[in-house]
C-alpha atoms as a PDB file:
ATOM      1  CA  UNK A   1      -6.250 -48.922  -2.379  1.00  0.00           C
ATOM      2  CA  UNK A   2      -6.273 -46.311   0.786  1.00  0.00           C
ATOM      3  CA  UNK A   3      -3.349 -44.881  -1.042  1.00  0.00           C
ATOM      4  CA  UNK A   4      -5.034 -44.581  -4.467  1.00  0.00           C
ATOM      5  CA  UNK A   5      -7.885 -42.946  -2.894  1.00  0.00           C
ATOM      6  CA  UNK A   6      -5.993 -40.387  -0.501  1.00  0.00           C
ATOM      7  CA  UNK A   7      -3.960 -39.484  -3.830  1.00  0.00           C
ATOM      8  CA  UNK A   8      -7.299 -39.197  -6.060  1.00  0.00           C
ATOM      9  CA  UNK A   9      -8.763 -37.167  -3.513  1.00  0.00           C
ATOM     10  CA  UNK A  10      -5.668 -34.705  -3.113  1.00  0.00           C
ATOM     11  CA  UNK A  11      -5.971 -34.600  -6.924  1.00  0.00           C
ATOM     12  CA  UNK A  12      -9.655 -33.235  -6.595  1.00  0.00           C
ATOM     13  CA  UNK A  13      -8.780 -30.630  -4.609  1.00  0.00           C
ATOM     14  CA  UNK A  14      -5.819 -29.309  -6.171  1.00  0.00           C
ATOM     15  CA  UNK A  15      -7.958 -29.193  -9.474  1.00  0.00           C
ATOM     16  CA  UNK A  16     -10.995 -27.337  -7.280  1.00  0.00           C
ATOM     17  CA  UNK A  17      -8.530 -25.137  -5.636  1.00  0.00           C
ATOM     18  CA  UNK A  18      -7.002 -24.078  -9.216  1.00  0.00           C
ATOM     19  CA  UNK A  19     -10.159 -23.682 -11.006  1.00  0.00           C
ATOM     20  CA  UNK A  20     -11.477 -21.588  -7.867  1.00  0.00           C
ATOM     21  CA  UNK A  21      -8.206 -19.904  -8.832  1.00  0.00           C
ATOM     22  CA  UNK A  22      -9.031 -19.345 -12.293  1.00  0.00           C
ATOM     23  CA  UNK A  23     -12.659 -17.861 -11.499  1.00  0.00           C
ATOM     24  CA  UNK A  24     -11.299 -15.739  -8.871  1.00  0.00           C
ATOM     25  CA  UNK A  25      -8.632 -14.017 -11.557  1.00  0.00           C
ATOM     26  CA  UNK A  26     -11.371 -13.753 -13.681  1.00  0.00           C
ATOM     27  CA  UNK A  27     -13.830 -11.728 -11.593  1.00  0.00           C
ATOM     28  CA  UNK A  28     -10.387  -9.483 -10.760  1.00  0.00           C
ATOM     29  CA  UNK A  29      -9.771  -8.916 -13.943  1.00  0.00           C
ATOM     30  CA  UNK A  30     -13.382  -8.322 -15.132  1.00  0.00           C
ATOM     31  CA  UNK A  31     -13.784  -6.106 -11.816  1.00  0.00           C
ATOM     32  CA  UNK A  32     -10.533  -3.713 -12.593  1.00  0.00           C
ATOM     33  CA  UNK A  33     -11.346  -3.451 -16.694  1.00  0.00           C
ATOM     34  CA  UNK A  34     -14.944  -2.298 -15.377  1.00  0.00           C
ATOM     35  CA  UNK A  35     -15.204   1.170 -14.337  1.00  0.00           C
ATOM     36  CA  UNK A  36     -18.479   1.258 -12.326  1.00  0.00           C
ATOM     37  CA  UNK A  37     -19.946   4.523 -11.327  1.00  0.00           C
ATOM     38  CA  UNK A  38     -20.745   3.377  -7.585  1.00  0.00           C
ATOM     39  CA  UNK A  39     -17.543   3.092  -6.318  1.00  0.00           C
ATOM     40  CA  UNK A  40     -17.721   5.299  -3.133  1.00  0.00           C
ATOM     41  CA  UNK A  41     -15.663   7.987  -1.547  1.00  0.00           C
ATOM     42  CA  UNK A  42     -14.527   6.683   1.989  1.00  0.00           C
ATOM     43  CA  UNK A  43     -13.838   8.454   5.238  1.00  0.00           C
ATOM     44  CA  UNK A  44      -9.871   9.469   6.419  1.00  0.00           C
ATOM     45  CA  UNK A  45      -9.227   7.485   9.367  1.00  0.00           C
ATOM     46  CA  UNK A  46      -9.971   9.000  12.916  1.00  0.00           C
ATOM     47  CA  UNK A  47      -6.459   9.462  13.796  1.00  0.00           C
ATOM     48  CA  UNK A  48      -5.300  11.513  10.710  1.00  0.00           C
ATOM     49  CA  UNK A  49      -8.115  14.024  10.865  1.00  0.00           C
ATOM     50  CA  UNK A  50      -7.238  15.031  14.464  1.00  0.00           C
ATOM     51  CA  UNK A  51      -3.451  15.355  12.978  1.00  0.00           C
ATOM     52  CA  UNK A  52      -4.754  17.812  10.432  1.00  0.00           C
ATOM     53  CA  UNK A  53      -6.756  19.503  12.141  1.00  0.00           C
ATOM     54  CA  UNK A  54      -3.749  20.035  14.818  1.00  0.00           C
ATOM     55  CA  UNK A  55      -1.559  21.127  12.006  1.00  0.00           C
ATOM     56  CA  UNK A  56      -0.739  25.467  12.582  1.00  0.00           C
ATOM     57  CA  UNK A  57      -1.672  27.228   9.415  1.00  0.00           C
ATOM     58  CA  UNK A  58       1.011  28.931   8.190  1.00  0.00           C
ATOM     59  CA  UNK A  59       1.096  32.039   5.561  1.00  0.00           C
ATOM     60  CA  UNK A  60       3.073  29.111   3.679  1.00  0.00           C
ATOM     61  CA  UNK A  61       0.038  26.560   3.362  1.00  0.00           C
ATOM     62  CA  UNK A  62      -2.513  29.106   3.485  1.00  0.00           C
ATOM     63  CA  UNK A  63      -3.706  29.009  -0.027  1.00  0.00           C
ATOM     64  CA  UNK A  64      -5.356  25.562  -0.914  1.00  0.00           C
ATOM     65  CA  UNK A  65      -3.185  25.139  -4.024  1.00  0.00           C
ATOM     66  CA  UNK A  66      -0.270  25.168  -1.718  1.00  0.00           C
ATOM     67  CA  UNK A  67      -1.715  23.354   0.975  1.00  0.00           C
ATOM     68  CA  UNK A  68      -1.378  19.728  -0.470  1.00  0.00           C
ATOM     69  CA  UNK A  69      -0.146  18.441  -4.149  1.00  0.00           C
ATOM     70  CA  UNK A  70      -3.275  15.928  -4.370  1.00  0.00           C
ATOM     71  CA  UNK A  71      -3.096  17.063  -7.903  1.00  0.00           C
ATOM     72  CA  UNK A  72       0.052  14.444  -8.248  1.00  0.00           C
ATOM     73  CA  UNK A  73      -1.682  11.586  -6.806  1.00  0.00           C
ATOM     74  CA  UNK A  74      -2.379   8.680  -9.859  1.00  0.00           C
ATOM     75  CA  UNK A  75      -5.733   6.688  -9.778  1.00  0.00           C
ATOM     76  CA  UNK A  76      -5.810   3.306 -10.852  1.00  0.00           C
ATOM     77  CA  UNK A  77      -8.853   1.443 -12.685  1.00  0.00           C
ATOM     78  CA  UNK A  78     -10.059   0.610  -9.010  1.00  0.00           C
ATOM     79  CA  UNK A  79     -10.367   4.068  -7.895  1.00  0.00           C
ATOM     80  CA  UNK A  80      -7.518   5.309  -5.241  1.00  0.00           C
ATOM     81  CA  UNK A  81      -5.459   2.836  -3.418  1.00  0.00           C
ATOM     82  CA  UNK A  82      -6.682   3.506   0.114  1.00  0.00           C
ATOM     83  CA  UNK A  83      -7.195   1.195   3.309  1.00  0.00           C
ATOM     84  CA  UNK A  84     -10.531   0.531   4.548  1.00  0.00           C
ATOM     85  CA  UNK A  85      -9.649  -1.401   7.398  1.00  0.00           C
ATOM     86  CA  UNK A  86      -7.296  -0.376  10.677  1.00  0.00           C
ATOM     87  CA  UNK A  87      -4.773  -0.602  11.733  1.00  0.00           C
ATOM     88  CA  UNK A  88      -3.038  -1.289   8.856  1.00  0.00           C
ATOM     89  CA  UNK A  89      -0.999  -4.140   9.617  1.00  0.00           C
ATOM     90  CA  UNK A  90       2.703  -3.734   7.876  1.00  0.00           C
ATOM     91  CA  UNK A  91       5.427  -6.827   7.933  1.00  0.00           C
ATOM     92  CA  UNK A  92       9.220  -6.602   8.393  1.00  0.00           C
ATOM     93  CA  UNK A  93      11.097  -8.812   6.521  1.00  0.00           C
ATOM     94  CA  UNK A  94      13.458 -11.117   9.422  1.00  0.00           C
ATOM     95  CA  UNK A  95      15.780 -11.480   6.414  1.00  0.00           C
ATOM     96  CA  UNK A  96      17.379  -8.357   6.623  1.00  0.00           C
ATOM     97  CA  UNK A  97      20.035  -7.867   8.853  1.00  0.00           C
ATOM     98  CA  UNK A  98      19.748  -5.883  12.298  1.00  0.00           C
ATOM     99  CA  UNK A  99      20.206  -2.736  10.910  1.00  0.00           C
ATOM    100  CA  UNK A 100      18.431  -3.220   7.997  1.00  0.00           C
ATOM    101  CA  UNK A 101      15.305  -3.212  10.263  1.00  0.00           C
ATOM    102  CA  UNK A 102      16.115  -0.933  12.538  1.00  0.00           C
ATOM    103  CA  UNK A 103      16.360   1.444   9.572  1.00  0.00           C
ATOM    104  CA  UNK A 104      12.946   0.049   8.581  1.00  0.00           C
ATOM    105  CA  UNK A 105      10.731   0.476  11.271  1.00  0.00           C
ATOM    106  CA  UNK A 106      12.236   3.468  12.233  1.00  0.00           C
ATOM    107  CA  UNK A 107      10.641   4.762   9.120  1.00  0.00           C
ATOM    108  CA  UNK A 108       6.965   2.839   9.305  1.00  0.00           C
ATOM    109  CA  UNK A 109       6.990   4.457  13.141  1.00  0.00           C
ATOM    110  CA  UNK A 110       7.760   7.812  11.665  1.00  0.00           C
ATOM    111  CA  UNK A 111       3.498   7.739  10.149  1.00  0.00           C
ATOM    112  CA  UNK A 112       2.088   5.709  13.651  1.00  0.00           C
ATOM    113  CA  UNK A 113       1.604   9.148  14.734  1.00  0.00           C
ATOM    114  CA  UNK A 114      -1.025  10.476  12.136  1.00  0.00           C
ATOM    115  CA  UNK A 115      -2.067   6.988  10.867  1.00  0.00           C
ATOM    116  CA  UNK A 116      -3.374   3.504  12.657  1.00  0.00           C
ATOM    117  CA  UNK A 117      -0.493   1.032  11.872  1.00  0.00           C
ATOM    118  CA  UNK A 118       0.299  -2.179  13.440  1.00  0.00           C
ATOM    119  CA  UNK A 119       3.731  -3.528  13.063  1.00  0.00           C
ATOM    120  CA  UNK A 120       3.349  -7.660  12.870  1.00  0.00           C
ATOM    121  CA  UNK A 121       5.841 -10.395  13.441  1.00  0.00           C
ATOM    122  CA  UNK A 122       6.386 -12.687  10.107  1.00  0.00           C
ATOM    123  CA  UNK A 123       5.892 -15.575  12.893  1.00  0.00           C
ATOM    124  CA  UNK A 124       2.198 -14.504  13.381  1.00  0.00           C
ATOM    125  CA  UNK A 125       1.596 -15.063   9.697  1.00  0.00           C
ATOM    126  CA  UNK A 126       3.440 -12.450   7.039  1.00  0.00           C
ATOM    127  CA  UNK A 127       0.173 -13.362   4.699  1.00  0.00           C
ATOM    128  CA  UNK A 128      -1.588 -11.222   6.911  1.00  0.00           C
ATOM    129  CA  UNK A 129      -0.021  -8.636   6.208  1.00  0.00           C
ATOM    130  CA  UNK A 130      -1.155  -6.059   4.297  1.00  0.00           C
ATOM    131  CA  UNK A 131       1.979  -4.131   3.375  1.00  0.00           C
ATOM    132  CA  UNK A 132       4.912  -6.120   3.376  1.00  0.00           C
ATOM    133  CA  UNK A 133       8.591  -4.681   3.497  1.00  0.00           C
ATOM    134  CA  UNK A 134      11.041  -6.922   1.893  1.00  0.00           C
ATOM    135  CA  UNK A 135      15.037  -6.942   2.071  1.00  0.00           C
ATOM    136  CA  UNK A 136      15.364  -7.033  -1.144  1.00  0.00           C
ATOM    137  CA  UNK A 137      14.693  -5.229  -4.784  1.00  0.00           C
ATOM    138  CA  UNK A 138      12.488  -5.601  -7.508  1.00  0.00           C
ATOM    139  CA  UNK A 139      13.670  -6.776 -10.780  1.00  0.00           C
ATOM    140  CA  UNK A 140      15.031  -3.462 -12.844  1.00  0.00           C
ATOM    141  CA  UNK A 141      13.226  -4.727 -16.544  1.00  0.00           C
ATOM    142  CA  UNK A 142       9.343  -3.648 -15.559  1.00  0.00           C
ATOM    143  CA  UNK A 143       6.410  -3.855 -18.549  1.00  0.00           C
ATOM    144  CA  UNK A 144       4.544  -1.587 -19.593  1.00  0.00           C
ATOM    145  CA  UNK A 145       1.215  -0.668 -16.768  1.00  0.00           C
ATOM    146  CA  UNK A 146       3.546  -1.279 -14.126  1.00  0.00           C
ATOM    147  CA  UNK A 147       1.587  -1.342 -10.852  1.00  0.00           C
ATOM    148  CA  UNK A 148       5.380  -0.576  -9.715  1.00  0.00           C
ATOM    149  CA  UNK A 149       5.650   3.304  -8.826  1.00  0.00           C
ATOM    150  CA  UNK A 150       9.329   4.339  -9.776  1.00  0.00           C
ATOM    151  CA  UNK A 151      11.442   7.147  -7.845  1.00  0.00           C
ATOM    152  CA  UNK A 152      15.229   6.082  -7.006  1.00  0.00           C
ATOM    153  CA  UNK A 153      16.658   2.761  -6.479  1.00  0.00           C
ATOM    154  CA  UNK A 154      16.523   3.084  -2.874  1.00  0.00           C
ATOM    155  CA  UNK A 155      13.296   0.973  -2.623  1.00  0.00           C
ATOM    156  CA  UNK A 156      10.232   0.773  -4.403  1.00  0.00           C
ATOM    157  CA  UNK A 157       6.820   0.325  -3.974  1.00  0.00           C
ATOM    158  CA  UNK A 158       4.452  -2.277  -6.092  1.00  0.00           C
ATOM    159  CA  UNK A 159       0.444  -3.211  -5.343  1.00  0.00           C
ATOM    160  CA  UNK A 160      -1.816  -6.477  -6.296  1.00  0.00           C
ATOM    161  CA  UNK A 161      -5.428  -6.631  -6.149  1.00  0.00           C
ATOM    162  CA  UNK A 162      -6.089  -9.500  -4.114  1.00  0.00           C
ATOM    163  CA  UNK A 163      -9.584 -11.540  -3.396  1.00  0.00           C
ATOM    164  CA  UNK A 164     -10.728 -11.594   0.415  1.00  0.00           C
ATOM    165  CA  UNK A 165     -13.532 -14.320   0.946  1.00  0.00           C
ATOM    166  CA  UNK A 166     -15.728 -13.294   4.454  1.00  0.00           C
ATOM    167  CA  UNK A 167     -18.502 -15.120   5.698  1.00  0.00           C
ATOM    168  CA  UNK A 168     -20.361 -14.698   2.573  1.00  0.00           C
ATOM    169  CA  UNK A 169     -19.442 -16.698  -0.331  1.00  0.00           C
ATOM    170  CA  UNK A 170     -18.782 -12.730  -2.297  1.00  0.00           C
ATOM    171  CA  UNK A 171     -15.280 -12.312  -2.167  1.00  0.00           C
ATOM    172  CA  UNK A 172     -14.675  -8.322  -1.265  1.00  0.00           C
ATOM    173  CA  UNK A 173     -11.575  -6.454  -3.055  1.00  0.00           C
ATOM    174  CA  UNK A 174      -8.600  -6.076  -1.195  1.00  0.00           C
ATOM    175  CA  UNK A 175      -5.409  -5.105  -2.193  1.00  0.00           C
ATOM    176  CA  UNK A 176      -1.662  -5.898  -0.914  1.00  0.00           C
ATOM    177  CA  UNK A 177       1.284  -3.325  -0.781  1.00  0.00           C
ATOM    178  CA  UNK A 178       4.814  -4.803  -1.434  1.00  0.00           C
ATOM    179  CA  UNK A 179       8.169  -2.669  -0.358  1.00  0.00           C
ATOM    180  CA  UNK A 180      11.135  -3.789  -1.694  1.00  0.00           C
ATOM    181  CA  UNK A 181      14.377  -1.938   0.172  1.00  0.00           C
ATOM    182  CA  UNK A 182      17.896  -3.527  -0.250  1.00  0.00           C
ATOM    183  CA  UNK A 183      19.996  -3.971   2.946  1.00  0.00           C
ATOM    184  CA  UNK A 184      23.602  -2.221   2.459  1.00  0.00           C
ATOM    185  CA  UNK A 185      22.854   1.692   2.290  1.00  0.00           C
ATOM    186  CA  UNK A 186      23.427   3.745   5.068  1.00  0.00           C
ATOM    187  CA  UNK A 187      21.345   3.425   7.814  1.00  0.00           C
ATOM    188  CA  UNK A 188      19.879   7.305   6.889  1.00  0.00           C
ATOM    189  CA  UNK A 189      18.848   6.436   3.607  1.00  0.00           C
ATOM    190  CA  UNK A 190      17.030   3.191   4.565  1.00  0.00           C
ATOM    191  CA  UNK A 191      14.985   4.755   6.809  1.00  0.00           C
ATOM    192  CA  UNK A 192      13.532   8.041   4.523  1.00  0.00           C
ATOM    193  CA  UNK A 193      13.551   5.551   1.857  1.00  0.00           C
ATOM    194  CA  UNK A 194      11.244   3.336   4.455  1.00  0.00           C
ATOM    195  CA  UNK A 195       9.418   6.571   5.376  1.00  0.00           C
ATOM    196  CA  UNK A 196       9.097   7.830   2.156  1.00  0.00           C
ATOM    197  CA  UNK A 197       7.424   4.256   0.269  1.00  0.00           C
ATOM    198  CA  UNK A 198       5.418   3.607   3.409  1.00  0.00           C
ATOM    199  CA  UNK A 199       3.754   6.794   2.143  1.00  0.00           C
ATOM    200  CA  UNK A 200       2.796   5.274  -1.253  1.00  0.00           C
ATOM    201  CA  UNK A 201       1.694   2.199   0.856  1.00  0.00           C
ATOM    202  CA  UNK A 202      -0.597   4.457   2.486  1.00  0.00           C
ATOM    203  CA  UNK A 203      -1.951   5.672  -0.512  1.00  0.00           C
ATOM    204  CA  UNK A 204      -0.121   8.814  -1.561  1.00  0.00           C
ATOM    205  CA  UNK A 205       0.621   7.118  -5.270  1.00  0.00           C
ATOM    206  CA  UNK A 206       2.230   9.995  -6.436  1.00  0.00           C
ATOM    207  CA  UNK A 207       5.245  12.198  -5.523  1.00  0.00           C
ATOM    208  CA  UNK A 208       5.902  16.141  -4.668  1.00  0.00           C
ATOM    209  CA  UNK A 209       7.985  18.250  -6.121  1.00  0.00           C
ATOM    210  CA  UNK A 210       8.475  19.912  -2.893  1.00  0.00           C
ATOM    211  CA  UNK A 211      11.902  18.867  -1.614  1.00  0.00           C
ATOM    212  CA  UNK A 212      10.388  20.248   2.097  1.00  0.00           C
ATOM    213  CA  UNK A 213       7.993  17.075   1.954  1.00  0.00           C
ATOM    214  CA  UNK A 214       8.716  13.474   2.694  1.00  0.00           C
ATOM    215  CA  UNK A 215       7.059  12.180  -0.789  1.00  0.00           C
ATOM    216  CA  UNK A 216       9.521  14.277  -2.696  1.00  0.00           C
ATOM    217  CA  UNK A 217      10.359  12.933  -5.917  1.00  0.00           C
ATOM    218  CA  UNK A 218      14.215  12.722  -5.363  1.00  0.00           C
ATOM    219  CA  UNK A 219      17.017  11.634  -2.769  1.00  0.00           C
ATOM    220  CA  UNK A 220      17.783  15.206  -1.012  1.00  0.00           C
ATOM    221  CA  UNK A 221      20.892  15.348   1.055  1.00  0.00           C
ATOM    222  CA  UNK A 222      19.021  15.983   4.074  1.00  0.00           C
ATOM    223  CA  UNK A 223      15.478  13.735   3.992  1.00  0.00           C
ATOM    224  CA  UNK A 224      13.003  16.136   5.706  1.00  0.00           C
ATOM    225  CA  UNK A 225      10.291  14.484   8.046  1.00  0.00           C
ATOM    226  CA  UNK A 226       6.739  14.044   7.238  1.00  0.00           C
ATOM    227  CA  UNK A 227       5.022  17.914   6.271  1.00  0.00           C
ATOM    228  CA  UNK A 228       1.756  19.191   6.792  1.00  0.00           C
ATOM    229  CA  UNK A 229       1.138  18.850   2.744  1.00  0.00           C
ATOM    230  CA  UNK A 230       2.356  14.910   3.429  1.00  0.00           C
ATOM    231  CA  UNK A 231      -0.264  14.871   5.523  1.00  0.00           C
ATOM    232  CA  UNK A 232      -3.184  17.021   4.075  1.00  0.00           C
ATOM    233  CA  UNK A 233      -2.678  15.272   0.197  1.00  0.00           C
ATOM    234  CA  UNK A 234      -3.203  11.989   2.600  1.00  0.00           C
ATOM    235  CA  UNK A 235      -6.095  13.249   3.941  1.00  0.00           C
ATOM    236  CA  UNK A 236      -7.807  14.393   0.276  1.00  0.00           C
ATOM    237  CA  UNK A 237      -6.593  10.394  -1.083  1.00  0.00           C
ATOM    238  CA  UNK A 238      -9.036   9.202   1.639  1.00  0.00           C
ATOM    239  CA  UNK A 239     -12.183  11.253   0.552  1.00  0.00           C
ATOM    240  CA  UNK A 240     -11.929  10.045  -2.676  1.00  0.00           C
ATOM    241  CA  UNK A 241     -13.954   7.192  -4.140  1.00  0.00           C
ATOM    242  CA  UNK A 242     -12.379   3.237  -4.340  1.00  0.00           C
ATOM    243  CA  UNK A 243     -13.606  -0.211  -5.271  1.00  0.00           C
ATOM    244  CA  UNK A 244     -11.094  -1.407  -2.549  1.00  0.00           C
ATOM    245  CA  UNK A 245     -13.410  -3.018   0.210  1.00  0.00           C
ATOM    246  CA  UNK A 246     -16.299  -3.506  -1.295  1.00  0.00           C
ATOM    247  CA  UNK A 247     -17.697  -6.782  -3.013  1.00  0.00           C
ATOM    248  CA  UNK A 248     -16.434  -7.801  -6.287  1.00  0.00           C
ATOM    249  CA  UNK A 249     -19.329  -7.130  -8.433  1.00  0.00           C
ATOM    250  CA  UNK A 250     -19.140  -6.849 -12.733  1.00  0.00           C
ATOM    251  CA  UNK A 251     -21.411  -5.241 -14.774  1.00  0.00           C
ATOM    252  CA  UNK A 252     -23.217  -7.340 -16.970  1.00  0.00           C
END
């Protein structure tokens, strides 16, 4: 009888737990499809306006069409995929071997300078994470509306729209970055190709066609670091307006 009950009762929940499922995929997808006109423009992060603003200004970047290719950057149905809370904490897949993550962080450290990060250990709960870096590779046979942002097989970058319940019983929208980079390359290429996704992570969902920046489009024989127009079409992506962070409200 004890048994019967403890079984009924774990039956309950599961069947709460995937109806609370249901509703929450729901209100997602309700809240994407709706384009509401109060999603708000957010503020850059502390740390990456006092890298601008250190930045020389060259005869190069002088102009403000050279200055940044913001113009690249794609917007989704939730506005532009920026964080709105620091650090940003980013995951390193234990799976890969030794130099596999060597390669890896080496290329998330590369951005600690002009952006808050926080490198976690899977052991302190890789769900918490919100960009995780896998050793591994998305499947090649992608449909149509991808959220997967192609550029070489050297890693890609994919996002989710995920539900994050506070205090109050309105879950807030929230999103999750996932980088998938394959152990085996050389140690040089894992680490722009880590560099270089990290910046879609970040928010730069786009590419240059500047092989002098790190978000160029292409492998280049010698992978360049992070440029002033990495950082200034970073800093435009975080004036812009987002539904990430705020409650998940539909029109009616």
């Amino acid at each position: 009888m004890i048994r019967l009950k403890r079984d009924l009762l774990r039956s309950v929940g599961l069947t709460i737990a995937f109806l609370w499922g249901l509703f929450l995929s729901a209100q997602i997808a309700s809240a994407i499809a709706t384009d509401l006109p109060d999603a708000k423009a957010k503020t850059a992060p502390a740390q990456l306006l006092q890298s601008i603003a250190q930045l020389p200004i060259t005869a190069e970047l002088g102009t403000s069409s050279a200055s940044d290719y913001f113009d690249q950057i794609q917007k989704v149905k939730v506005g532009y995929l920026l964080w709105t809370d620091f650090p940003v904490r980013v995951s390193i897949d234990p799976a890969g071997d030794l130099r596999w993550q060597t390669a890896v962080r080496k290329g998330v450290e590369a951005w600690m300078p002009y952006f808050p990060l926080q490198i976690i250990d899977v052991t302190d709960g890789r769900e918490d994470a919100q960009i995780q870096i896998q050793a591994t590779r998305f499947k090649l046979n992608r449909p149509a509306g991808s959220t997967t942002l192609p550029r070489f097989r050297a890693a890609e970058t994919r996002w989710d729209i995920i539900p994050v319940m506070p205090d109050s019983l309105t879950p807030l929208l929230r999103h999750r970055m996932t980088i998938a980079l394959p152990p085996g390359q050389a140690d040089g290429v894992m680490q722009s190709a880590a560099c270089h996704e990290m910046g879609h992570a970040l928010g730069i969902w786009g590419h240059s066609i500047d092989a002098k920046d790190v978000m160029y489009f292409a492998q280049v024989k010698d992978p360049p670091p992070i440029s002033p127009r990495d950082l200034r079409t970073l800093k435009r992506v975080y004036e812009q307006p987002t539904r990430l962070g705020e409650e998940m409200r539909v029109k009616k």
